[in-house]
PDB file of N, CA and C in Angstrom:
ATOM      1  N   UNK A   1      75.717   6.321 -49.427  1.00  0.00           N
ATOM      2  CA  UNK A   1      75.561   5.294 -48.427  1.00  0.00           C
ATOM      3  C   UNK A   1      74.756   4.137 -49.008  1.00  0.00           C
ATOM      4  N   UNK A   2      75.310   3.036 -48.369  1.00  0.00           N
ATOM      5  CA  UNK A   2      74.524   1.599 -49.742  1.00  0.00           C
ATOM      6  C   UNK A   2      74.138   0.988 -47.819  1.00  0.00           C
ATOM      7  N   UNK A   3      72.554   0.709 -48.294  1.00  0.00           N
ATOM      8  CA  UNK A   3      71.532   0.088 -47.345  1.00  0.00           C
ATOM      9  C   UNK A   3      71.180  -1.403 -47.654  1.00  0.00           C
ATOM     10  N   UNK A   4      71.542  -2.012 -46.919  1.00  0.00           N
ATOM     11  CA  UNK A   4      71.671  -3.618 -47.226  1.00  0.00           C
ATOM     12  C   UNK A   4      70.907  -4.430 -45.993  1.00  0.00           C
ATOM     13  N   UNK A   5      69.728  -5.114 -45.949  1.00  0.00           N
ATOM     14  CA  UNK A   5      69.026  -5.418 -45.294  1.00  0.00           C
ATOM     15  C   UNK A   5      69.427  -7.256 -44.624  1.00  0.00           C
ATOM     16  N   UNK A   6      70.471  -7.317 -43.706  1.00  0.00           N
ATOM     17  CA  UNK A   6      71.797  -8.527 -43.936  1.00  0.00           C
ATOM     18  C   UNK A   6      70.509  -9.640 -43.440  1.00  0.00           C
ATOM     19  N   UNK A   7      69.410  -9.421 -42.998  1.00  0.00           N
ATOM     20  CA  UNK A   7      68.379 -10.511 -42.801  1.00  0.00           C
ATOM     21  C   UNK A   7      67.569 -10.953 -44.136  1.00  0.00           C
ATOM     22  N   UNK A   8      67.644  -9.755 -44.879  1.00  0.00           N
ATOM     23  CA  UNK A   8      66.920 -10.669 -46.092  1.00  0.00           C
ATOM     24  C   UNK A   8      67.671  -9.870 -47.514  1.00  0.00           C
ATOM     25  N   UNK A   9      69.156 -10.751 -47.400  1.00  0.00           N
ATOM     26  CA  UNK A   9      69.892 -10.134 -48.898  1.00  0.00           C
ATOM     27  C   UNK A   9      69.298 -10.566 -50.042  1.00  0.00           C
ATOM     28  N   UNK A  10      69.304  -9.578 -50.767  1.00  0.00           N
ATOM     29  CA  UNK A  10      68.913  -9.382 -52.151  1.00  0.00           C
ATOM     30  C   UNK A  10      70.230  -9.871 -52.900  1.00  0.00           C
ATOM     31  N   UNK A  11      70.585 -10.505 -53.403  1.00  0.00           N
ATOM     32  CA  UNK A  11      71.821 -10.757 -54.534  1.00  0.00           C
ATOM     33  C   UNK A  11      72.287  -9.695 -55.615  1.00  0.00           C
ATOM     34  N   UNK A  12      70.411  -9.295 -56.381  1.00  0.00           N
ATOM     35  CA  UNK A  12      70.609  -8.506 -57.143  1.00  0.00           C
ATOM     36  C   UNK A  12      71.114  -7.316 -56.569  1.00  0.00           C
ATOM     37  N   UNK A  13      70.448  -6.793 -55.410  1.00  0.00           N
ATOM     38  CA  UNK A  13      70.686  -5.503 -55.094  1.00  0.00           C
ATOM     39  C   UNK A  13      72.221  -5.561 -54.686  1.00  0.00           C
ATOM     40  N   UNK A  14      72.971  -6.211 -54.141  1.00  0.00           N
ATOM     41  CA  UNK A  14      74.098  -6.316 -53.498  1.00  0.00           C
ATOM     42  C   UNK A  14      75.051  -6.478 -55.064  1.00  0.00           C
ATOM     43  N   UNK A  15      74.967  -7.001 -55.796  1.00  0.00           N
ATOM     44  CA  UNK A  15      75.295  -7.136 -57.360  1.00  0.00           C
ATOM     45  C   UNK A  15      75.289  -5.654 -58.048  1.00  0.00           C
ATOM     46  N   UNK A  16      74.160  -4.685 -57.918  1.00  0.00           N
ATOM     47  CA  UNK A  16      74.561  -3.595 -58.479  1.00  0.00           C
ATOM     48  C   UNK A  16      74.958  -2.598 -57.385  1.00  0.00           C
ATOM     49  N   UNK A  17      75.000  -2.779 -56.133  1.00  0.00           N
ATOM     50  CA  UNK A  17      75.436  -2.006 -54.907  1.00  0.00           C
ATOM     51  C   UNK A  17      77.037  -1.654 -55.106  1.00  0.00           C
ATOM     52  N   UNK A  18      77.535  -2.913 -55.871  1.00  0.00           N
ATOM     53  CA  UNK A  18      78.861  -3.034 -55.434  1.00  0.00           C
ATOM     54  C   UNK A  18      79.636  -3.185 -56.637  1.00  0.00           C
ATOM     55  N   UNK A  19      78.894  -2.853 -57.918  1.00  0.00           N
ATOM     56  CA  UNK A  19      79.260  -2.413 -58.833  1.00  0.00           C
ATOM     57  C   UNK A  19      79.989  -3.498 -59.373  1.00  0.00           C
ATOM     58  N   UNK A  20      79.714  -4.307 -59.220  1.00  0.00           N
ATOM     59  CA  UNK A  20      79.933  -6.081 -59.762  1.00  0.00           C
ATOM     60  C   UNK A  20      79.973  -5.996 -61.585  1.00  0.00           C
ATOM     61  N   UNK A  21      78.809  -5.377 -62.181  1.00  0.00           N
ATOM     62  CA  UNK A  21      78.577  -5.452 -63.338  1.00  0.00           C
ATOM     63  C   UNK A  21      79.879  -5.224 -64.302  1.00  0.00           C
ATOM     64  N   UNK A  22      79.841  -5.535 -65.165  1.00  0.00           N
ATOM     65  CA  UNK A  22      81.229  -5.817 -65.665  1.00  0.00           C
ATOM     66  C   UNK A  22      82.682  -5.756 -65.093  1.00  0.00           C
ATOM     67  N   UNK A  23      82.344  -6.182 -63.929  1.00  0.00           N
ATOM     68  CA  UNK A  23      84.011  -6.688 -62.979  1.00  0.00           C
ATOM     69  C   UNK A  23      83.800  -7.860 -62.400  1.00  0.00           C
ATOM     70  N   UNK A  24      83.198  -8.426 -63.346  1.00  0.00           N
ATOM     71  CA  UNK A  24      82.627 -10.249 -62.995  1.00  0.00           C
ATOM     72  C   UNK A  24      84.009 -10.817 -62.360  1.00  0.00           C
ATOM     73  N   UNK A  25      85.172 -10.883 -63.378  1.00  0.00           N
ATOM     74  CA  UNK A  25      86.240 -11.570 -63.367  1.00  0.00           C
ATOM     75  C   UNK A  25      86.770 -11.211 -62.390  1.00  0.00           C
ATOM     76  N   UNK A  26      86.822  -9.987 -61.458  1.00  0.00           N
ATOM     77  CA  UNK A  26      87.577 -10.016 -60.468  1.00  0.00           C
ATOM     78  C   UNK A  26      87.074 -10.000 -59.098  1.00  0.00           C
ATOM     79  N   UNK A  27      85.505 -10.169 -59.487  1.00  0.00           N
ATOM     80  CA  UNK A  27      84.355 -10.100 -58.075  1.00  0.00           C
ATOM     81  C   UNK A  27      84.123 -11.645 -57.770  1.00  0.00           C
ATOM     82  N   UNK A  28      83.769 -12.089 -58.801  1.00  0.00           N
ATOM     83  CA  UNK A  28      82.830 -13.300 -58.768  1.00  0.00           C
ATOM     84  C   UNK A  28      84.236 -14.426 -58.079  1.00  0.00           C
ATOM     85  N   UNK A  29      83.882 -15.515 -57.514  1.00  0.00           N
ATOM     86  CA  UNK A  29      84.292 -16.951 -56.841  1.00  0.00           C
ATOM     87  C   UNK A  29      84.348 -17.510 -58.673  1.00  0.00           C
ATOM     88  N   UNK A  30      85.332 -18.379 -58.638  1.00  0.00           N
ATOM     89  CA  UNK A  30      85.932 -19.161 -59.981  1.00  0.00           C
ATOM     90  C   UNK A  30      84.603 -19.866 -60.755  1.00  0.00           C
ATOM     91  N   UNK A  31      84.095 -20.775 -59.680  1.00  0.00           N
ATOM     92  CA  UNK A  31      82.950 -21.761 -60.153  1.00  0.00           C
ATOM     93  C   UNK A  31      81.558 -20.502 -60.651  1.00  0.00           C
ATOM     94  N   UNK A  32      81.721 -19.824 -59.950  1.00  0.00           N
ATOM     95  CA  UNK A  32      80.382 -19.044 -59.982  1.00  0.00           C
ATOM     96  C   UNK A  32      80.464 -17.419 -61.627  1.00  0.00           C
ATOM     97  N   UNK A  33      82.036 -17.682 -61.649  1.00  0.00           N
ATOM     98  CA  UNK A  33      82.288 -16.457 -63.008  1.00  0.00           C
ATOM     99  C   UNK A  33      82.337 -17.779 -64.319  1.00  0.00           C
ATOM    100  N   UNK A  34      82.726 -18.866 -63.847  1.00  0.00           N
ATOM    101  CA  UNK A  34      82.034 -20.531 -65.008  1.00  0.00           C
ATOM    102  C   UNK A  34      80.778 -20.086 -65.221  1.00  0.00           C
ATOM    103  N   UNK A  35      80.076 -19.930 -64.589  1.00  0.00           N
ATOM    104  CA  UNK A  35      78.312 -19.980 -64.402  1.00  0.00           C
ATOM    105  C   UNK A  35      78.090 -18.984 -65.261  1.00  0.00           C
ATOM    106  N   UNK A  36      78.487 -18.127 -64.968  1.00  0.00           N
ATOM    107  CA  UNK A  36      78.249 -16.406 -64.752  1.00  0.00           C
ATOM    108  C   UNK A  36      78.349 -16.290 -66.891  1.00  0.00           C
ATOM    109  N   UNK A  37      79.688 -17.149 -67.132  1.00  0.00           N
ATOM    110  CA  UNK A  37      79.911 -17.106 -68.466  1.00  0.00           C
ATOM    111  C   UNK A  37      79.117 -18.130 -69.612  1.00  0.00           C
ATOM    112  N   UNK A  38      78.695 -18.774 -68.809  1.00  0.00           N
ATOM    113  CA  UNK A  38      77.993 -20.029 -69.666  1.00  0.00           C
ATOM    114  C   UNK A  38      76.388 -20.126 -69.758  1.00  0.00           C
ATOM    115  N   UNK A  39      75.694 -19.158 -68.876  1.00  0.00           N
ATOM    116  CA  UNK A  39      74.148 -19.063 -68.369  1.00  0.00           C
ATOM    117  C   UNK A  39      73.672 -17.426 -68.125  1.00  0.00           C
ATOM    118  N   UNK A  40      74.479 -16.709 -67.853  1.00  0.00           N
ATOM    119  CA  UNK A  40      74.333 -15.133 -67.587  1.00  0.00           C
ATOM    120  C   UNK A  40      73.952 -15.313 -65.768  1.00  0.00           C
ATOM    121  N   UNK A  41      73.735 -13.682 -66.292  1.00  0.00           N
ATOM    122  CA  UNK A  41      73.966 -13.181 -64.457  1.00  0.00           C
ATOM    123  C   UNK A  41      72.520 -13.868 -63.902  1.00  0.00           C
ATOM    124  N   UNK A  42      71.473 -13.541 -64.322  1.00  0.00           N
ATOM    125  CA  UNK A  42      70.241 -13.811 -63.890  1.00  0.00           C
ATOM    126  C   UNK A  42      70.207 -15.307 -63.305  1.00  0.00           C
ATOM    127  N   UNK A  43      70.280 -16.194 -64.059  1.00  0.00           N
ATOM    128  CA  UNK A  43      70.544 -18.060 -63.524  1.00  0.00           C
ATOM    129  C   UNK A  43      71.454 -18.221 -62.855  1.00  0.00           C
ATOM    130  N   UNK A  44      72.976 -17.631 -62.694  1.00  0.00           N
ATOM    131  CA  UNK A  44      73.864 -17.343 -61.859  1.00  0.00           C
ATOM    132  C   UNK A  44      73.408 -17.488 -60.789  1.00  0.00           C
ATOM    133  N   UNK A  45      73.037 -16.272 -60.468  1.00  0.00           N
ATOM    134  CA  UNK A  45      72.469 -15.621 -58.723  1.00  0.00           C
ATOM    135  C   UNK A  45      71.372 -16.272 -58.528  1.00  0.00           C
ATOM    136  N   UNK A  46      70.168 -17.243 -59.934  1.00  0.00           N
ATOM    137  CA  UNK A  46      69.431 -17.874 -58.882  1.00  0.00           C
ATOM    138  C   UNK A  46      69.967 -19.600 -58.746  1.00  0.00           C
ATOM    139  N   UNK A  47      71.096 -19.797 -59.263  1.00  0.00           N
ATOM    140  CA  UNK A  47      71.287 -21.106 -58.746  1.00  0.00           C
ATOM    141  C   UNK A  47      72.263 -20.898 -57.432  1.00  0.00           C
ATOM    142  N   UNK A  48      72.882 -19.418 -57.538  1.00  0.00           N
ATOM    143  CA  UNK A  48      73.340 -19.284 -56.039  1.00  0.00           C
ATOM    144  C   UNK A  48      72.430 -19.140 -55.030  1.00  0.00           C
ATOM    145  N   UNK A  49      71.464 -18.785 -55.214  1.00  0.00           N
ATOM    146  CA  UNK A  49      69.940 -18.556 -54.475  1.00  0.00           C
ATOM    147  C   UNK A  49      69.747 -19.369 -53.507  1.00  0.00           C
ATOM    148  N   UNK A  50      69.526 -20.493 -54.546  1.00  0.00           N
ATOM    149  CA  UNK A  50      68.786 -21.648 -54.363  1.00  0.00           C
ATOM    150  C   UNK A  50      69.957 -22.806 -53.942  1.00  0.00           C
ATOM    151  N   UNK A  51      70.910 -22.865 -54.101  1.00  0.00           N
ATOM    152  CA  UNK A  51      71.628 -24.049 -54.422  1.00  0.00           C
ATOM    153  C   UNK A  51      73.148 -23.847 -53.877  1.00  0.00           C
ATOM    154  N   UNK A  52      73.413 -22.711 -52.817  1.00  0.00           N
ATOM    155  CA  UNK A  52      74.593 -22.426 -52.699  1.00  0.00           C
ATOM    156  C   UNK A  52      75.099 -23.442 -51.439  1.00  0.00           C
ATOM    157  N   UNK A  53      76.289 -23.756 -51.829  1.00  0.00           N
ATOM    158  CA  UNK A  53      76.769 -24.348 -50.204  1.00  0.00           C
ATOM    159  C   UNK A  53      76.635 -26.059 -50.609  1.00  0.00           C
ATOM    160  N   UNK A  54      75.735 -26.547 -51.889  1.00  0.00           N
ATOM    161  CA  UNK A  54      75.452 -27.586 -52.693  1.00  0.00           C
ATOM    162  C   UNK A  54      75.968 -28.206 -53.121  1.00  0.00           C
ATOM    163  N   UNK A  55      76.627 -29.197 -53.121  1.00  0.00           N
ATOM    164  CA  UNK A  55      76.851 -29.883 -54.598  1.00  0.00           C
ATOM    165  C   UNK A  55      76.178 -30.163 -55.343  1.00  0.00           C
ATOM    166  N   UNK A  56      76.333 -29.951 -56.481  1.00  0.00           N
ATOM    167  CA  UNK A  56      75.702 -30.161 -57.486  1.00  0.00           C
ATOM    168  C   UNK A  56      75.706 -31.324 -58.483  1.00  0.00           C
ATOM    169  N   UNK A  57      75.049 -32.810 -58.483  1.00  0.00           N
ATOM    170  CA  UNK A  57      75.954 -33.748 -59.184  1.00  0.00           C
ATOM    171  C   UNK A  57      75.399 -33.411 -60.830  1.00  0.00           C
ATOM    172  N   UNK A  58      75.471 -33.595 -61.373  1.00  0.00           N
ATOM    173  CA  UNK A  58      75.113 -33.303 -62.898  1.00  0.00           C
ATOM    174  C   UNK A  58      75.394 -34.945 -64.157  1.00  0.00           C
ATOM    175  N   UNK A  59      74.648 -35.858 -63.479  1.00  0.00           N
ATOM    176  CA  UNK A  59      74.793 -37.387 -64.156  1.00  0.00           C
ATOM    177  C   UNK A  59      75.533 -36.919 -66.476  1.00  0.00           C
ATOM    178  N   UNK A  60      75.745 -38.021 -66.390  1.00  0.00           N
ATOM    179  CA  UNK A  60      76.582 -38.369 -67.769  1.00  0.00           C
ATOM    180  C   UNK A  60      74.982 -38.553 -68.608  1.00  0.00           C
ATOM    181  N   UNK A  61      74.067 -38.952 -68.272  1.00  0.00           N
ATOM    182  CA  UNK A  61      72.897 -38.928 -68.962  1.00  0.00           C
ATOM    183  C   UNK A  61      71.773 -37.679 -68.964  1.00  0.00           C
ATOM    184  N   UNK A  62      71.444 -37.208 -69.659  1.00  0.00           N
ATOM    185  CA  UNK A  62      70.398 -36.105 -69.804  1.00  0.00           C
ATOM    186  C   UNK A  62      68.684 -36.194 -69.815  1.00  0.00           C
ATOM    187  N   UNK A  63      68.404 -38.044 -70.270  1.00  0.00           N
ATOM    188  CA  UNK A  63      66.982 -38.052 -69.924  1.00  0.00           C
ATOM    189  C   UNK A  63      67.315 -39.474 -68.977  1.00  0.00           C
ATOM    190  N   UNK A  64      66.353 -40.144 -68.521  1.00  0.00           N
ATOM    191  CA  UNK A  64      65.982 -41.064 -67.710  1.00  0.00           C
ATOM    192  C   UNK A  64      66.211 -42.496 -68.692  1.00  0.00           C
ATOM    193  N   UNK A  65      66.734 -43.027 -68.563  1.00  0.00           N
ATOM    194  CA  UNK A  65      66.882 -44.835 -68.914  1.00  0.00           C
ATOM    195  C   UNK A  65      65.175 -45.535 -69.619  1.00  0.00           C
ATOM    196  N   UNK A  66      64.117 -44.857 -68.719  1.00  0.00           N
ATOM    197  CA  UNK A  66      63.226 -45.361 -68.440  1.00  0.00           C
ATOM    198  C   UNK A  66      62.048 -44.898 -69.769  1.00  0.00           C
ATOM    199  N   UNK A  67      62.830 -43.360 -69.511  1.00  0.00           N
ATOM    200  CA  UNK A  67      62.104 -42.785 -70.977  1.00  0.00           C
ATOM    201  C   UNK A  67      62.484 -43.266 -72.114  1.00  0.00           C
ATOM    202  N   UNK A  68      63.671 -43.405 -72.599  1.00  0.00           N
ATOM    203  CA  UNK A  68      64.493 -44.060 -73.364  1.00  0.00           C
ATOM    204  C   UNK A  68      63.446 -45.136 -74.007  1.00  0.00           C
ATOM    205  N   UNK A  69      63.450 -45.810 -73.280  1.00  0.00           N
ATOM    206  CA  UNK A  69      63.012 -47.728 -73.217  1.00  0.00           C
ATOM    207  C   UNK A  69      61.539 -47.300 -73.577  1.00  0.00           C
ATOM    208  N   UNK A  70      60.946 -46.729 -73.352  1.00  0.00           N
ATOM    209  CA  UNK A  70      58.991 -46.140 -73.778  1.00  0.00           C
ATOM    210  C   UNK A  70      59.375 -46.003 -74.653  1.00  0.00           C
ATOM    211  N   UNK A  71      60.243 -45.230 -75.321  1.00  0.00           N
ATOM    212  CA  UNK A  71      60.480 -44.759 -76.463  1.00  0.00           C
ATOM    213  C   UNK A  71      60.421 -45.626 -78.059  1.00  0.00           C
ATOM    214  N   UNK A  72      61.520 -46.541 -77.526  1.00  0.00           N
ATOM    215  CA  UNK A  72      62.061 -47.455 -78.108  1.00  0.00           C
ATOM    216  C   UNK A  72      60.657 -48.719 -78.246  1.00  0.00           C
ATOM    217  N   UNK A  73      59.806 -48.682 -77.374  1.00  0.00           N
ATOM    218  CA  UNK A  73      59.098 -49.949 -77.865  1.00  0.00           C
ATOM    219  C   UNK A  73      58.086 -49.556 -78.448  1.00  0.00           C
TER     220      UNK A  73
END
């Protein structure tokens, strides 16, 4: 019998409850087995955590314009 507390889910626990672990590809949502392959399980489940239901924009630049320009003078 698997005990699942639906007011305060655990990811992890529901992740090895359901025997997810290496049946990524046929458990996991498309965007989230991307994740799953590029970051591992752990950052996975906490950017689903944190960030689900989100968009996520992810800009063409990686530092700030602003830092850049300090840089440079």
């Amino acid at each position: 019998m698997i005990n699942i507390d639906l007011d305060n889910v655990n990811e992890e626990a529901v992740y090895r409850a359901f025997n997810v672990d290496g049946n990524e590809a046929e458990a996991l949502n498309d965007s989230y087995l991307e994740l799953f392959e590029f970051i591992g399980r752990d950052a996975m489940l906490k950017l689903f955590k944190y960030f689900r239901g989100d968009k996520i924009d992810c800009p063409m630049r990686l530092y700030r314009p602003e830092f850049i320009a300090d840089l440079a003078k």
